[in-house]
C-alpha atoms as a PDB file:
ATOM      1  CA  UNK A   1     126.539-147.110 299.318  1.00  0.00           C
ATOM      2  CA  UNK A   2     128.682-149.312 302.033  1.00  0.00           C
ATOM      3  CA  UNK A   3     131.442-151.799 300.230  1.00  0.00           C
ATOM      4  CA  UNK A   4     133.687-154.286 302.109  1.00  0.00           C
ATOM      5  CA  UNK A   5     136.758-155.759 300.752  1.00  0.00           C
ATOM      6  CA  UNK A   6     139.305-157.856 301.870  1.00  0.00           C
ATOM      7  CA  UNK A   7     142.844-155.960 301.545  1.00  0.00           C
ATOM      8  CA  UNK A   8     144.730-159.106 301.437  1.00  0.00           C
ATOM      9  CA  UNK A   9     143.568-162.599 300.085  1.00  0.00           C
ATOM     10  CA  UNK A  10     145.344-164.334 303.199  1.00  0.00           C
ATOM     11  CA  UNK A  11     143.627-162.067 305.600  1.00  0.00           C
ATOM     12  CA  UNK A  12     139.856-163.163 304.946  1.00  0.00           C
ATOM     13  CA  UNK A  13     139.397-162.414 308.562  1.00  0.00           C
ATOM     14  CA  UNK A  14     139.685-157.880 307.581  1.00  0.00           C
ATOM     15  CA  UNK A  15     137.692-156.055 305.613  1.00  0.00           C
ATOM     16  CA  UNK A  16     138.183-153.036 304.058  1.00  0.00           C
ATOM     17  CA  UNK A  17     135.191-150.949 305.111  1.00  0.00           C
ATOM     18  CA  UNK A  18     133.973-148.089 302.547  1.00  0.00           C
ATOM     19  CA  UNK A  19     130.732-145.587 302.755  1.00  0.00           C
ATOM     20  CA  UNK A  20     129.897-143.106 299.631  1.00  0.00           C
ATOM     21  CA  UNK A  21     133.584-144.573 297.981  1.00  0.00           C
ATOM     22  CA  UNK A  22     135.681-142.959 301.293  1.00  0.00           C
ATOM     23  CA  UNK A  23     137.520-145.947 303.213  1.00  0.00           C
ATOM     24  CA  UNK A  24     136.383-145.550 306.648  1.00  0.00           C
ATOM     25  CA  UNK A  25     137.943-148.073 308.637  1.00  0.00           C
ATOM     26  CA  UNK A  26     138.767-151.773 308.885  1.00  0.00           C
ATOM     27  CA  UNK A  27     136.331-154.134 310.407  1.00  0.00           C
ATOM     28  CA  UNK A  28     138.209-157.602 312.152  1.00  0.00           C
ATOM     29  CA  UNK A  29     136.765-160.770 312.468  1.00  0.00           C
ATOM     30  CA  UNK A  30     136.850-161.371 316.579  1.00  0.00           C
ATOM     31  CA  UNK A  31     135.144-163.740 318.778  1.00  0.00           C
ATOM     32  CA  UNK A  32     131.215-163.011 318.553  1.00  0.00           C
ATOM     33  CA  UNK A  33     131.560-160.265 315.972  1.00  0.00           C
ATOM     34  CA  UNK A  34     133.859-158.098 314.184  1.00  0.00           C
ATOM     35  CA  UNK A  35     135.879-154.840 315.661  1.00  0.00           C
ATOM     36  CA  UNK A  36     135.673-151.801 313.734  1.00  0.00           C
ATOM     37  CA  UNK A  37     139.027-149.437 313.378  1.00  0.00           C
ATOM     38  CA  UNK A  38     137.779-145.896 312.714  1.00  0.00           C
ATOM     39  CA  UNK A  39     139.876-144.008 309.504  1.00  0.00           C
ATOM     40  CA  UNK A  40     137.992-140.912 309.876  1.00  0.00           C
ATOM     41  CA  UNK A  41     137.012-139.005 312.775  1.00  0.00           C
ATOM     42  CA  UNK A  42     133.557-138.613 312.598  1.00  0.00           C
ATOM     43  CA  UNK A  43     133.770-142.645 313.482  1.00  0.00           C
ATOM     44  CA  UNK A  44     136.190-142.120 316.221  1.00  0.00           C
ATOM     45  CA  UNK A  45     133.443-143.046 318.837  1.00  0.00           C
ATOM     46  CA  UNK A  46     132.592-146.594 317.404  1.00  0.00           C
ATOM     47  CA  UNK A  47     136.588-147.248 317.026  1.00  0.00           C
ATOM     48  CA  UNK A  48     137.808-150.735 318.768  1.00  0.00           C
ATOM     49  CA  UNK A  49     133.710-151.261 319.386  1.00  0.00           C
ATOM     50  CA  UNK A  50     132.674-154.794 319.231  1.00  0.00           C
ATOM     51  CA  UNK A  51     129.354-155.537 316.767  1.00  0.00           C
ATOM     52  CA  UNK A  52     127.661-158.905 316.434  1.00  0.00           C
ATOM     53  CA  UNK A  53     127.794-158.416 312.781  1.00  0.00           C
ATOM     54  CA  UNK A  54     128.613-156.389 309.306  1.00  0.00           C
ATOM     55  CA  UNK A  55     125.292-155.365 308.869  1.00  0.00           C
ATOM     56  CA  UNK A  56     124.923-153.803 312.433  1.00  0.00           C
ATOM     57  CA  UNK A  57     128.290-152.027 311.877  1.00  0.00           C
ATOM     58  CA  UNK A  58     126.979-150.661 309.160  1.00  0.00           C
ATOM     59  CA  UNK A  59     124.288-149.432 310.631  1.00  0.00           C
ATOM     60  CA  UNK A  60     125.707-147.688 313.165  1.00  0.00           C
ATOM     61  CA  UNK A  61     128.354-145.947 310.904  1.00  0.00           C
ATOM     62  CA  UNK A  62     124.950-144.662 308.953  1.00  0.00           C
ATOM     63  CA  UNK A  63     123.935-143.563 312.334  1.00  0.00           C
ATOM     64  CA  UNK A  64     127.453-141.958 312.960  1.00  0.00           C
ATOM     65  CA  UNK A  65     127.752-140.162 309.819  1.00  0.00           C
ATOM     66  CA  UNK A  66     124.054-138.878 310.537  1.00  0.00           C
ATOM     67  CA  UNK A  67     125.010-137.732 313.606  1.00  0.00           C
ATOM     68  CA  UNK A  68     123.308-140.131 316.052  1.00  0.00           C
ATOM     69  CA  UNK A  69     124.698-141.800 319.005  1.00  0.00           C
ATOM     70  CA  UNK A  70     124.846-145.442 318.779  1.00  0.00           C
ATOM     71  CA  UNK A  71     122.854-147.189 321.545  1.00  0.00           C
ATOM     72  CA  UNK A  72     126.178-148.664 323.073  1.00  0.00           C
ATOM     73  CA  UNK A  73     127.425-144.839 323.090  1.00  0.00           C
ATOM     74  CA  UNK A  74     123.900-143.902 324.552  1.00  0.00           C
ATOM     75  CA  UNK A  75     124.743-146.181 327.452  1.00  0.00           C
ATOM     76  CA  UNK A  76     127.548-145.540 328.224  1.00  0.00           C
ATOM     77  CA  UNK A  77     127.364-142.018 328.477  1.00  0.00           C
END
């Protein structure tokens, strides 16, 4: 279901970030977490969003893609 890779062996710090085999946006390694870059737009609202880990951005792109707000989004709004 949800592959990372790393697009470039000197960049261990991005990962590629896929869900059903459609890229859907790059996740970067940033202080406390990694920041997701949306590809698609039905991620648009978790793009430059800050998550404590892969697993939990993952989770919230399942969320996305299901149509559910993600709790920071739920906040906020």
């Amino acid at each position: 279901m949800f592959q990372s890779h790393v697009p470039h062996p000197l960049r261990s710090d991005v990962s590629l970030i896929e869900f059903d085999n459609e890229a859907v946006g790059l996740a970067v390694q940033d202080r406390g977490g990694f920041r997701f870059f949306a590809a698609t737009p039905t991620l648009n609202r978790l793009d430059s969003q800050l998550f404590r880990s892969l697993k939990v951005l993952r989770r919230a792109i399942a969320d996305a893609r299901r149509g559910v707000l993600p709790a920071a989004v739920l906040r906020a709004a």
